[in-house]
C-alpha atoms as a PDB file:
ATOM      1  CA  UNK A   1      21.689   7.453-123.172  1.00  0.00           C
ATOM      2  CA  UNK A   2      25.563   7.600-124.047  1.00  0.00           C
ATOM      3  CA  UNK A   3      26.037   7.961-120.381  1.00  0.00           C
ATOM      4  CA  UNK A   4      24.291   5.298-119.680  1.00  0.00           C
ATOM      5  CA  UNK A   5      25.029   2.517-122.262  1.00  0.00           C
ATOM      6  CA  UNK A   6      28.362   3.492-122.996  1.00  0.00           C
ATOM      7  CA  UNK A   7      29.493   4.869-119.654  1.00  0.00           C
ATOM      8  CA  UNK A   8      31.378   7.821-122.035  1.00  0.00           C
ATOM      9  CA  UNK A   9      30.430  11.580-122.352  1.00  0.00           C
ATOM     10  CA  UNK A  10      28.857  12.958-125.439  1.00  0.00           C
ATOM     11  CA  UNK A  11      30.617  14.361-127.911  1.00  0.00           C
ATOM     12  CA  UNK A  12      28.058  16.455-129.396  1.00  0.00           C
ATOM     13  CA  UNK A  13      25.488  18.344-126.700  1.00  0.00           C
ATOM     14  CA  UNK A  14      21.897  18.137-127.053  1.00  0.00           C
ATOM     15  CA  UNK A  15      20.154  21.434-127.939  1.00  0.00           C
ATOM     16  CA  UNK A  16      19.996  23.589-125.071  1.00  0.00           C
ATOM     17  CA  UNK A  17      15.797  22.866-123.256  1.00  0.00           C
ATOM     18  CA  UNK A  18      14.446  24.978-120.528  1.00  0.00           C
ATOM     19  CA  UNK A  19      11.642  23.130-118.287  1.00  0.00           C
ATOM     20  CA  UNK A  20       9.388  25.271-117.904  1.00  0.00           C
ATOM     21  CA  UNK A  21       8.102  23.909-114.362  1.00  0.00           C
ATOM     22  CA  UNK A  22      11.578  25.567-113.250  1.00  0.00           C
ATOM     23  CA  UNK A  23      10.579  28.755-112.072  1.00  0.00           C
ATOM     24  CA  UNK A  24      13.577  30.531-113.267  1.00  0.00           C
ATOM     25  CA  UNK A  25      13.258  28.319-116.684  1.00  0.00           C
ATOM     26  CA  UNK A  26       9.822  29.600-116.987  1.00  0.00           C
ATOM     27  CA  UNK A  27      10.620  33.350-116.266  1.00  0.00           C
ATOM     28  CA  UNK A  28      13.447  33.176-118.798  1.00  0.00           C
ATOM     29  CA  UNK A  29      11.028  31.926-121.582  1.00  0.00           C
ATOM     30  CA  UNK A  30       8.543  34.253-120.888  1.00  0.00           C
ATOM     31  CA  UNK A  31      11.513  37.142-121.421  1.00  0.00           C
ATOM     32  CA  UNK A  32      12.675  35.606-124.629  1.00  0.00           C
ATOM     33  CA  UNK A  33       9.532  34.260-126.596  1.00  0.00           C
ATOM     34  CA  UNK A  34      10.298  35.435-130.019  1.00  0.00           C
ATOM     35  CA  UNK A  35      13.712  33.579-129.667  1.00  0.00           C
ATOM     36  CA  UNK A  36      11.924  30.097-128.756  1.00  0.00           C
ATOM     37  CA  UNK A  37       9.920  27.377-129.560  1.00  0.00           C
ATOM     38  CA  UNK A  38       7.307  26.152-127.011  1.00  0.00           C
ATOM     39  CA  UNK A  39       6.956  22.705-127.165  1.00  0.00           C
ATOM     40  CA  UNK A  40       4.618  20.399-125.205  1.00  0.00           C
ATOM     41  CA  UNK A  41       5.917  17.457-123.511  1.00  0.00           C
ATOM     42  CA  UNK A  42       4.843  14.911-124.555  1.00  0.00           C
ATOM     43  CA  UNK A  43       4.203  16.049-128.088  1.00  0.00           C
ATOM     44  CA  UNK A  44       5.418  14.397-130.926  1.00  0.00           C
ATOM     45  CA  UNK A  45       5.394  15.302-134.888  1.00  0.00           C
ATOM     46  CA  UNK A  46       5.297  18.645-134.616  1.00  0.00           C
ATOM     47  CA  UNK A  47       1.805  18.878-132.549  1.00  0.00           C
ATOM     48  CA  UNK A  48       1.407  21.618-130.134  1.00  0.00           C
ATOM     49  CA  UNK A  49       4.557  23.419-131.406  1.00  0.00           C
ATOM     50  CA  UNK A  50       4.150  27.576-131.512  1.00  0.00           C
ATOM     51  CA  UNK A  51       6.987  29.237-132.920  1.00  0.00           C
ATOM     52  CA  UNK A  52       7.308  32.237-131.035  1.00  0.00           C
ATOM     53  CA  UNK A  53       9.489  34.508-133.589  1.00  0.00           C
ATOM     54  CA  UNK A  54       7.683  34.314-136.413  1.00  0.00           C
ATOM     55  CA  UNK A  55       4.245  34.941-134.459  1.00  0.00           C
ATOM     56  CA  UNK A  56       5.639  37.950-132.861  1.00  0.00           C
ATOM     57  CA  UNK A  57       6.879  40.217-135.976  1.00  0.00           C
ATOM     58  CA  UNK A  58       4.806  43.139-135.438  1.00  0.00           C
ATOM     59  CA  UNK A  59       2.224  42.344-132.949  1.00  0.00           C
ATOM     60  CA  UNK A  60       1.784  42.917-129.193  1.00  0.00           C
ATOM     61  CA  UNK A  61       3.298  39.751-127.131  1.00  0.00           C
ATOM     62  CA  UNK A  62       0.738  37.187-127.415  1.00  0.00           C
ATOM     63  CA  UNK A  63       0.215  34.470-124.092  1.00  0.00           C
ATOM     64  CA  UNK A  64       2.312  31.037-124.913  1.00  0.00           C
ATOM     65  CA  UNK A  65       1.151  27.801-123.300  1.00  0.00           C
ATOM     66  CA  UNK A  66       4.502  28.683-120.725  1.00  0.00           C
ATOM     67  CA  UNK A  67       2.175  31.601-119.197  1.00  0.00           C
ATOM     68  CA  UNK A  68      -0.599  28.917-118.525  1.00  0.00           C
ATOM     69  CA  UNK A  69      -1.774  27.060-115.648  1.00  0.00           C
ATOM     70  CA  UNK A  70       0.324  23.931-116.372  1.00  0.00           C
ATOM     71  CA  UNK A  71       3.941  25.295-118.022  1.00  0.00           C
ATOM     72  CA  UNK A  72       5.048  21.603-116.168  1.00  0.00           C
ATOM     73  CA  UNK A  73       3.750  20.254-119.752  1.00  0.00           C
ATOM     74  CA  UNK A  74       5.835  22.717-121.688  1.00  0.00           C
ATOM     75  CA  UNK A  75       9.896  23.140-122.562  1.00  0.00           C
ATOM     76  CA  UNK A  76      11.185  25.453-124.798  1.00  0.00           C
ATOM     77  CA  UNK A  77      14.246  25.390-127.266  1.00  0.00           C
ATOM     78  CA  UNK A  78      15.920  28.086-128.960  1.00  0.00           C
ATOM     79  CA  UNK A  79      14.708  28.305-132.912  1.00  0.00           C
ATOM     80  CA  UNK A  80      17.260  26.512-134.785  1.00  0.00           C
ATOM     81  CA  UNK A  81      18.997  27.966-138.257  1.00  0.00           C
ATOM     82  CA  UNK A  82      18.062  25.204-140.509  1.00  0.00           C
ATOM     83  CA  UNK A  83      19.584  25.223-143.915  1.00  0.00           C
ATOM     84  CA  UNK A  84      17.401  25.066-147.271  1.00  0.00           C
ATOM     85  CA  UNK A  85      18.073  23.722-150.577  1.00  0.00           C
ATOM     86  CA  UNK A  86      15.758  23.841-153.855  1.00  0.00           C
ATOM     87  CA  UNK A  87      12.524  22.231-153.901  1.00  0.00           C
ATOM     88  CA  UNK A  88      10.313  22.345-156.429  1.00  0.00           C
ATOM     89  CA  UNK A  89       7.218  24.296-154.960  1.00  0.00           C
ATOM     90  CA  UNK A  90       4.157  25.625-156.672  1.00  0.00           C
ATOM     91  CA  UNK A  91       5.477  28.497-158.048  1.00  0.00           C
ATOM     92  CA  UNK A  92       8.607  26.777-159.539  1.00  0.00           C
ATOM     93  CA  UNK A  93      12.415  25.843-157.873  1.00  0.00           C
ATOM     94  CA  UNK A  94      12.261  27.647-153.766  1.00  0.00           C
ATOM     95  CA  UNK A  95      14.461  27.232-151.175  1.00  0.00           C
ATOM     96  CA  UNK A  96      12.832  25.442-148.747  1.00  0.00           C
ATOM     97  CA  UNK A  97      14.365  24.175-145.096  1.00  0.00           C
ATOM     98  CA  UNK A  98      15.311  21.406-144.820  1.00  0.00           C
ATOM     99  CA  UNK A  99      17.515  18.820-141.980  1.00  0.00           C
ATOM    100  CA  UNK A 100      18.888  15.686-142.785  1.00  0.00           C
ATOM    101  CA  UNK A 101      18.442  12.389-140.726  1.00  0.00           C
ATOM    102  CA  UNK A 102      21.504   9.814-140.815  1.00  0.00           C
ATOM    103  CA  UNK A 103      20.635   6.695-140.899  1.00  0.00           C
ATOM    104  CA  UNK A 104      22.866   4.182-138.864  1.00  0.00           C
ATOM    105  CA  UNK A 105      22.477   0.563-138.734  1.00  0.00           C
ATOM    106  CA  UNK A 106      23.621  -1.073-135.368  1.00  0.00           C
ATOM    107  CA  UNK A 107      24.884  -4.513-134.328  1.00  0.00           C
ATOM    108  CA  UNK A 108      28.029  -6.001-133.832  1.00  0.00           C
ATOM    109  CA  UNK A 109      29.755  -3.322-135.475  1.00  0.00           C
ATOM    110  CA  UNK A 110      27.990   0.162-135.748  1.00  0.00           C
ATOM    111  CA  UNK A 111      27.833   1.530-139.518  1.00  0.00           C
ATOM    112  CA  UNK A 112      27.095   5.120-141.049  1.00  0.00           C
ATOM    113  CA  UNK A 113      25.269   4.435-144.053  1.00  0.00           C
ATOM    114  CA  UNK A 114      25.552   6.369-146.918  1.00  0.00           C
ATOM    115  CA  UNK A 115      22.630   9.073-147.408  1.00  0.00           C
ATOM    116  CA  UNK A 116      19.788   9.542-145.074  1.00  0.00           C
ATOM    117  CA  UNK A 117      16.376  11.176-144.784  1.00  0.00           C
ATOM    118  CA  UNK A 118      16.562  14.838-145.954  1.00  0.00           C
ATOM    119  CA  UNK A 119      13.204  16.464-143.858  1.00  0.00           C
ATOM    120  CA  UNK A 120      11.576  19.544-146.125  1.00  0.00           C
ATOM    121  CA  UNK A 121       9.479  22.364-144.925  1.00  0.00           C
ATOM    122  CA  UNK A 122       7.165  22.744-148.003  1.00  0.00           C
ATOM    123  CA  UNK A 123       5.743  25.739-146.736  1.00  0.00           C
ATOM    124  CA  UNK A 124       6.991  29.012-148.012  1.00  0.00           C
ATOM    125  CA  UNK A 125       8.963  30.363-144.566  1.00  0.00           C
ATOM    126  CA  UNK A 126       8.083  27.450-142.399  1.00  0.00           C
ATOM    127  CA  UNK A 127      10.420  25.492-140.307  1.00  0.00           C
ATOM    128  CA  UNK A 128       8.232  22.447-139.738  1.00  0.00           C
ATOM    129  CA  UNK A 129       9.699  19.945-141.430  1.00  0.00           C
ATOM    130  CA  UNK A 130       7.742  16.661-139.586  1.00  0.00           C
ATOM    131  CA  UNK A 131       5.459  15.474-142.703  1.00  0.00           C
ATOM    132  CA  UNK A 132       2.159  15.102-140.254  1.00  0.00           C
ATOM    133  CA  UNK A 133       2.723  19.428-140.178  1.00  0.00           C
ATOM    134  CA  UNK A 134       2.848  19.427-143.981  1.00  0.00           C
ATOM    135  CA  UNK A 135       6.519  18.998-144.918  1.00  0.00           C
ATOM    136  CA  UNK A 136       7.943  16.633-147.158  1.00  0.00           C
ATOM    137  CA  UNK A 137      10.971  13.981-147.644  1.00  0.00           C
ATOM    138  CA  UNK A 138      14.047  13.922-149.845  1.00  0.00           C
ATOM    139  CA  UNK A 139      16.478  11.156-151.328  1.00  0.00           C
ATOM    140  CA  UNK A 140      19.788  12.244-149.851  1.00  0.00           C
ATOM    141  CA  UNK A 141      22.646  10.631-151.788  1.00  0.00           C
ATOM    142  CA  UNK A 142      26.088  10.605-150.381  1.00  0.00           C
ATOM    143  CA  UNK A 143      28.951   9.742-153.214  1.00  0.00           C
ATOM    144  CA  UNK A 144      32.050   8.263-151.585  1.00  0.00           C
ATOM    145  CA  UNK A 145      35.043   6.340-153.008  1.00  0.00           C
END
Protein backbone atom coordinates (compact mmCIF):
# COMPACT_ATOMS: atom_id res chain seq x y z
CA UNK A 1 0.00 0.00 0.00
CA UNK A 2 3.01 2.49 0.74
CA UNK A 3 4.16 1.58 -2.68
CA UNK A 4 1.30 2.32 -4.06
CA UNK A 5 -0.17 5.51 -2.44
CA UNK A 6 2.93 7.01 -1.58
CA UNK A 7 5.15 5.83 -4.41
CA UNK A 8 8.03 5.39 -1.33
CA UNK A 9 9.48 2.08 0.11
CA UNK A 10 8.58 0.86 3.52
CA UNK A 11 10.43 1.53 6.23
CA UNK A 12 9.43 -1.23 8.36
CA UNK A 13 8.94 -4.91 6.44
CA UNK A 14 5.93 -6.87 6.84
CA UNK A 15 6.39 -10.18 8.72
CA UNK A 16 7.99 -12.61 6.63
CA UNK A 17 4.53 -15.11 4.83
CA UNK A 18 5.14 -18.21 2.90
CA UNK A 19 2.17 -19.13 0.32
CA UNK A 20 1.73 -22.21 0.67
CA UNK A 21 0.45 -22.88 -3.07
CA UNK A 22 4.34 -22.26 -3.77
CA UNK A 23 5.64 -25.56 -3.92
CA UNK A 24 8.88 -24.74 -2.37
CA UNK A 25 6.78 -22.42 0.26
CA UNK A 26 4.79 -25.41 1.05
CA UNK A 27 7.76 -27.90 1.44
CA UNK A 28 9.50 -25.39 3.70
CA UNK A 29 6.42 -25.24 6.08
CA UNK A 30 5.96 -28.68 6.19
CA UNK A 31 9.94 -28.88 7.44
CA UNK A 32 9.45 -26.20 10.01
CA UNK A 33 5.87 -26.63 11.61
CA UNK A 34 6.64 -26.16 15.20
CA UNK A 35 8.28 -22.77 14.19
CA UNK A 36 4.94 -21.50 12.36
CA UNK A 37 1.61 -20.49 12.40
CA UNK A 38 -0.78 -21.83 9.70
CA UNK A 39 -3.14 -19.43 8.85
CA UNK A 40 -6.06 -19.64 6.38
CA UNK A 41 -6.52 -17.08 3.85
CA UNK A 42 -9.05 -15.57 4.14
CA UNK A 43 -9.42 -15.91 7.87
CA UNK A 44 -9.88 -13.21 10.05
CA UNK A 45 -9.97 -12.90 14.10
CA UNK A 46 -8.01 -15.52 14.83
CA UNK A 47 -10.31 -18.37 13.05
CA UNK A 48 -8.62 -21.27 11.56
CA UNK A 49 -5.26 -20.36 13.19
CA UNK A 50 -3.11 -23.69 14.53
CA UNK A 51 -0.10 -22.83 16.26
CA UNK A 52 2.22 -25.35 15.33
CA UNK A 53 4.91 -25.06 18.36
CA UNK A 54 2.93 -25.31 21.07
CA UNK A 55 0.90 -28.39 19.51
CA UNK A 56 4.03 -30.18 18.82
CA UNK A 57 5.88 -30.32 22.42
CA UNK A 58 6.07 -33.92 22.84
CA UNK A 59 3.95 -35.54 20.32
CA UNK A 60 4.52 -37.19 16.92
CA UNK A 61 4.14 -34.42 13.97
CA UNK A 62 0.55 -34.01 13.58
CA UNK A 63 -0.97 -33.14 9.62
CA UNK A 64 -1.49 -29.08 9.32
CA UNK A 65 -4.09 -27.79 6.87
CA UNK A 66 -0.52 -27.04 4.55
CA UNK A 67 -0.38 -31.04 4.03
CA UNK A 68 -4.07 -30.91 2.70
CA UNK A 69 -5.66 -30.97 -0.55
CA UNK A 70 -5.98 -27.16 -0.86
CA UNK A 71 -2.57 -25.54 0.99
CA UNK A 72 -3.61 -22.57 -1.91
CA UNK A 73 -5.99 -21.45 1.16
CA UNK A 74 -3.17 -21.52 3.66
CA UNK A 75 0.14 -19.12 4.47
CA UNK A 76 2.20 -19.49 7.24
CA UNK A 77 4.19 -16.93 9.46
CA UNK A 78 6.86 -17.49 11.81
CA UNK A 79 5.43 -17.39 15.70
CA UNK A 80 6.08 -14.01 16.86
CA UNK A 81 7.79 -13.15 20.54
CA UNK A 82 5.06 -11.09 21.92
CA UNK A 83 5.75 -9.30 25.12
CA UNK A 84 3.42 -9.67 28.36
CA UNK A 85 2.64 -7.42 31.09
CA UNK A 86 0.38 -8.09 34.34
CA UNK A 87 -3.13 -8.87 34.03
CA UNK A 88 -5.19 -9.67 36.56
CA UNK A 89 -6.25 -13.40 35.85
CA UNK A 90 -8.13 -15.84 37.99
CA UNK A 91 -5.59 -16.82 40.10
CA UNK A 92 -4.38 -13.24 40.90
CA UNK A 93 -1.67 -10.62 38.89
CA UNK A 94 -0.09 -13.11 35.51
CA UNK A 95 1.79 -12.11 32.83
CA UNK A 96 -0.19 -12.38 30.05
CA UNK A 97 0.83 -11.42 26.13
CA UNK A 98 -0.03 -8.84 25.02
CA UNK A 99 0.60 -6.28 21.46
CA UNK A 100 -0.31 -2.89 21.26
CA UNK A 101 -2.31 -1.22 18.34
CA UNK A 102 -1.44 2.60 17.55
CA UNK A 103 -4.00 4.42 16.74
CA UNK A 104 -3.43 7.15 13.98
CA UNK A 105 -5.87 9.58 12.80
CA UNK A 106 -5.43 10.65 9.07
CA UNK A 107 -6.32 13.74 7.01
CA UNK A 108 -4.65 16.65 5.99
CA UNK A 109 -1.95 16.13 8.28
CA UNK A 110 -1.31 12.51 9.63
CA UNK A 111 -1.19 12.35 13.64
CA UNK A 112 0.13 9.60 16.19
CA UNK A 113 -2.18 9.76 18.92
CA UNK A 114 -1.24 9.21 22.22
CA UNK A 115 -2.01 5.52 23.59
CA UNK A 116 -3.61 2.83 21.60
CA UNK A 117 -5.28 -0.56 21.93
CA UNK A 118 -3.13 -2.88 24.12
CA UNK A 119 -4.49 -6.69 22.72
CA UNK A 120 -4.29 -9.42 25.85
CA UNK A 121 -4.08 -13.12 25.61
CA UNK A 122 -6.15 -14.04 28.75
CA UNK A 123 -5.29 -17.47 28.47
CA UNK A 124 -2.55 -18.83 30.61
CA UNK A 125 0.34 -19.50 27.64
CA UNK A 126 -1.76 -18.41 24.75
CA UNK A 127 -0.76 -16.05 22.09
CA UNK A 128 -4.21 -15.26 20.73
CA UNK A 129 -4.81 -12.06 21.55
CA UNK A 130 -8.02 -11.28 18.90
CA UNK A 131 -11.01 -11.00 21.61
CA UNK A 132 -13.46 -13.37 19.28
CA UNK A 133 -10.42 -16.28 20.46
CA UNK A 134 -10.91 -15.23 24.09
CA UNK A 135 -8.41 -12.42 24.72
CA UNK A 136 -9.05 -9.21 26.11
CA UNK A 137 -8.31 -5.24 25.69
CA UNK A 138 -6.26 -2.75 27.66
CA UNK A 139 -6.22 1.18 28.17
CA UNK A 140 -2.74 2.03 26.96
CA UNK A 141 -1.74 5.48 28.23
CA UNK A 142 1.17 7.26 26.75
CA UNK A 143 2.48 10.38 29.10
CA UNK A 144 4.29 12.98 26.99
CA UNK A 145 5.29 16.61 27.67
Amino acid sequence: MIRFYLGQSPIIGNVHTWILRRKEDKDYVLAHLPELVVKEVHGAGGYGNAHRARRHQGRNRRLSPADHRRPDRYIAQPTLALSTCPTFADLGLAPRHIDLRPFVLSGRDVTIVPGGLTRVALRDGSLIVNSSQGGGTKDTWVLEN
